[in-house]
C-alpha atoms as a PDB file:
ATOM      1  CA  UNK A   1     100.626 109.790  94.493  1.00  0.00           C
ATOM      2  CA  UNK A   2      99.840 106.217  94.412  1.00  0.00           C
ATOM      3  CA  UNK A   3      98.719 104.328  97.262  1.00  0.00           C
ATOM      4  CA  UNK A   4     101.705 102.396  98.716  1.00  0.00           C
ATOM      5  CA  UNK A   5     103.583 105.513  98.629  1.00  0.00           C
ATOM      6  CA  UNK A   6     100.921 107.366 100.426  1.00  0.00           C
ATOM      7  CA  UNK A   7     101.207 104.869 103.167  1.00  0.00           C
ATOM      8  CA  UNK A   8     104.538 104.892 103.839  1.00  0.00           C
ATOM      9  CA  UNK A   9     104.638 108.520 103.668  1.00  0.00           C
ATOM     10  CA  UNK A  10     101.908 108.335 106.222  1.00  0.00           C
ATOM     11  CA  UNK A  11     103.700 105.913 108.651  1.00  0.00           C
ATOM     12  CA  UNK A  12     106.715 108.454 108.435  1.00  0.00           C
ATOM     13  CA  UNK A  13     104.833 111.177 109.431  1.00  0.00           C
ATOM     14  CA  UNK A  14     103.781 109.111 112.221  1.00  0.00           C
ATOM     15  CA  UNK A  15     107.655 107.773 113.062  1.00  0.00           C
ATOM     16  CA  UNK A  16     107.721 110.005 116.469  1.00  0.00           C
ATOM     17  CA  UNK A  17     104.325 107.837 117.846  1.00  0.00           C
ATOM     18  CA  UNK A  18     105.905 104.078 116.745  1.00  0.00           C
ATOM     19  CA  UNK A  19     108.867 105.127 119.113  1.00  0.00           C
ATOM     20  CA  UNK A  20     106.041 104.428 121.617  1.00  0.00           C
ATOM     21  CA  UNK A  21     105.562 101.185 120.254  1.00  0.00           C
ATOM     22  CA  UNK A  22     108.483 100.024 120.672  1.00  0.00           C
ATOM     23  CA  UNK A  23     109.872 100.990 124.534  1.00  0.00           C
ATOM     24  CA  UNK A  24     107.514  98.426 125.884  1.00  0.00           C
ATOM     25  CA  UNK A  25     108.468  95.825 123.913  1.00  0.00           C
ATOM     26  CA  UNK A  26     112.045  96.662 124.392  1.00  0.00           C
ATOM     27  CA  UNK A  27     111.197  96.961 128.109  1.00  0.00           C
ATOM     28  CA  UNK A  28     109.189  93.450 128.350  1.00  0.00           C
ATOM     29  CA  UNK A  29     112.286  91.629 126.631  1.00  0.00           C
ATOM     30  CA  UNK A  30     114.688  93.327 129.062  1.00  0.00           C
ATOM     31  CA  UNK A  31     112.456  92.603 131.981  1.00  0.00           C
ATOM     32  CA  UNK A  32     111.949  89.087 130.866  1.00  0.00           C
ATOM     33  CA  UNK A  33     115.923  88.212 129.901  1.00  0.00           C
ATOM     34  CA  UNK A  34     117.182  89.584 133.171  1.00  0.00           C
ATOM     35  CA  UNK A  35     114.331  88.962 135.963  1.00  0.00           C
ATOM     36  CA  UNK A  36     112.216  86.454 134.337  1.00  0.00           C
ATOM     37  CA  UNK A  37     108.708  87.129 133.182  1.00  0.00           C
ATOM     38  CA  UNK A  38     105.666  84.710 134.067  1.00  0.00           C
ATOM     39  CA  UNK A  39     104.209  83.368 130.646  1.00  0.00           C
ATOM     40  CA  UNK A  40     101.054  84.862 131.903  1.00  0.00           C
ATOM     41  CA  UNK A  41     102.541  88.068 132.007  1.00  0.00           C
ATOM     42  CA  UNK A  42     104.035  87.957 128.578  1.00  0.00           C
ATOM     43  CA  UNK A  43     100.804  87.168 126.799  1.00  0.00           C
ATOM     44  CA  UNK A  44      99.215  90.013 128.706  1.00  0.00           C
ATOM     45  CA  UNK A  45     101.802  92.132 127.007  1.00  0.00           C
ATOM     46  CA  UNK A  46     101.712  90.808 123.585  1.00  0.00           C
ATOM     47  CA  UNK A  47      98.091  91.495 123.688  1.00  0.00           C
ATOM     48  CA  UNK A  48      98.848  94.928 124.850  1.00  0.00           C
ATOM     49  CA  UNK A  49     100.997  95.805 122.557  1.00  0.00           C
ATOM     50  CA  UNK A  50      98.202  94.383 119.764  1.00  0.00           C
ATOM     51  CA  UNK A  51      96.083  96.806 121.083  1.00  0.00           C
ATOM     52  CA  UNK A  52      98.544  99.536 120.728  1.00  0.00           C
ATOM     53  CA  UNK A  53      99.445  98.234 117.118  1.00  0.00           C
ATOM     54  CA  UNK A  54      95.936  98.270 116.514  1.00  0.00           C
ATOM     55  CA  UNK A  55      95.063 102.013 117.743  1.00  0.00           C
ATOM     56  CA  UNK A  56      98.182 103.152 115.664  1.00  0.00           C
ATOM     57  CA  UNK A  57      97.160 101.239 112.177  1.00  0.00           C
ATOM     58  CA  UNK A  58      93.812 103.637 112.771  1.00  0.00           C
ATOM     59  CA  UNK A  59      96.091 106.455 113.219  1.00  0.00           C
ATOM     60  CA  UNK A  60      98.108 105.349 110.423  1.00  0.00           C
ATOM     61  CA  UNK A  61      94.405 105.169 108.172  1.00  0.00           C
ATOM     62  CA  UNK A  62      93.400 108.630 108.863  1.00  0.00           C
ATOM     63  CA  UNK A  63      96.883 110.243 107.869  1.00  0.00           C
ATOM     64  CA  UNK A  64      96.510 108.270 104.577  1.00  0.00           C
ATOM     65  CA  UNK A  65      92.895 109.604 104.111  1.00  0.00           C
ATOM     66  CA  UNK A  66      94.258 113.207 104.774  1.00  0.00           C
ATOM     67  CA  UNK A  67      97.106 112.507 102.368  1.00  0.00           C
ATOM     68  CA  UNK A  68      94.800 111.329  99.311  1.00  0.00           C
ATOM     69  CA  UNK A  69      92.598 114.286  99.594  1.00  0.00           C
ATOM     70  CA  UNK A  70      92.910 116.326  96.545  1.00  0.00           C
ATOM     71  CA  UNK A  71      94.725 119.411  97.258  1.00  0.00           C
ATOM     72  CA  UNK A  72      93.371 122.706  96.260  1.00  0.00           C
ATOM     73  CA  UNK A  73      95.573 125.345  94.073  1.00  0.00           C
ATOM     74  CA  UNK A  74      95.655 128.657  96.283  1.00  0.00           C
ATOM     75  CA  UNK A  75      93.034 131.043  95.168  1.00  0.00           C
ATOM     76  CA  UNK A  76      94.373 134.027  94.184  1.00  0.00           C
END
């Protein structure tokens, strides 16, 4: 398995935890477009949400470490 299809294999298994990542930003935009966000409050977001892209790239790093590990045949 090369490496660029381990990684997307290892973002898909991950597909349920980037739903996270994305209700905040959908909820910042809808907060912002109908109420009106301070631009204080929007970079405070953004760098939220870095943070959160950040934490799932590591989770992202150690499914593709646990996908290149050679697999073992069944003894037997």
């Amino acid at each position: 398995m090369s490496v660029g299809t381990a990684a997307l294999r290892a973002a898909w298994n991950l597909r349920v935890l980037a739903l996270f990542l994305l209700g905040p930003v959908v909820g910042v935009v809808l907060v912002s477009v109908v109420f009106g966000m301070p631009e204080g409050l929007i970079r405070i977001a953004a760098v939220v949400f870095l943070f959160s892209l950040a934490t799932f790239g590591i989770l992202v790093r150690g499914e593709l470490r646990r996908l290149m590990v050679p697999r073992r045949p069944p003894a037997g």
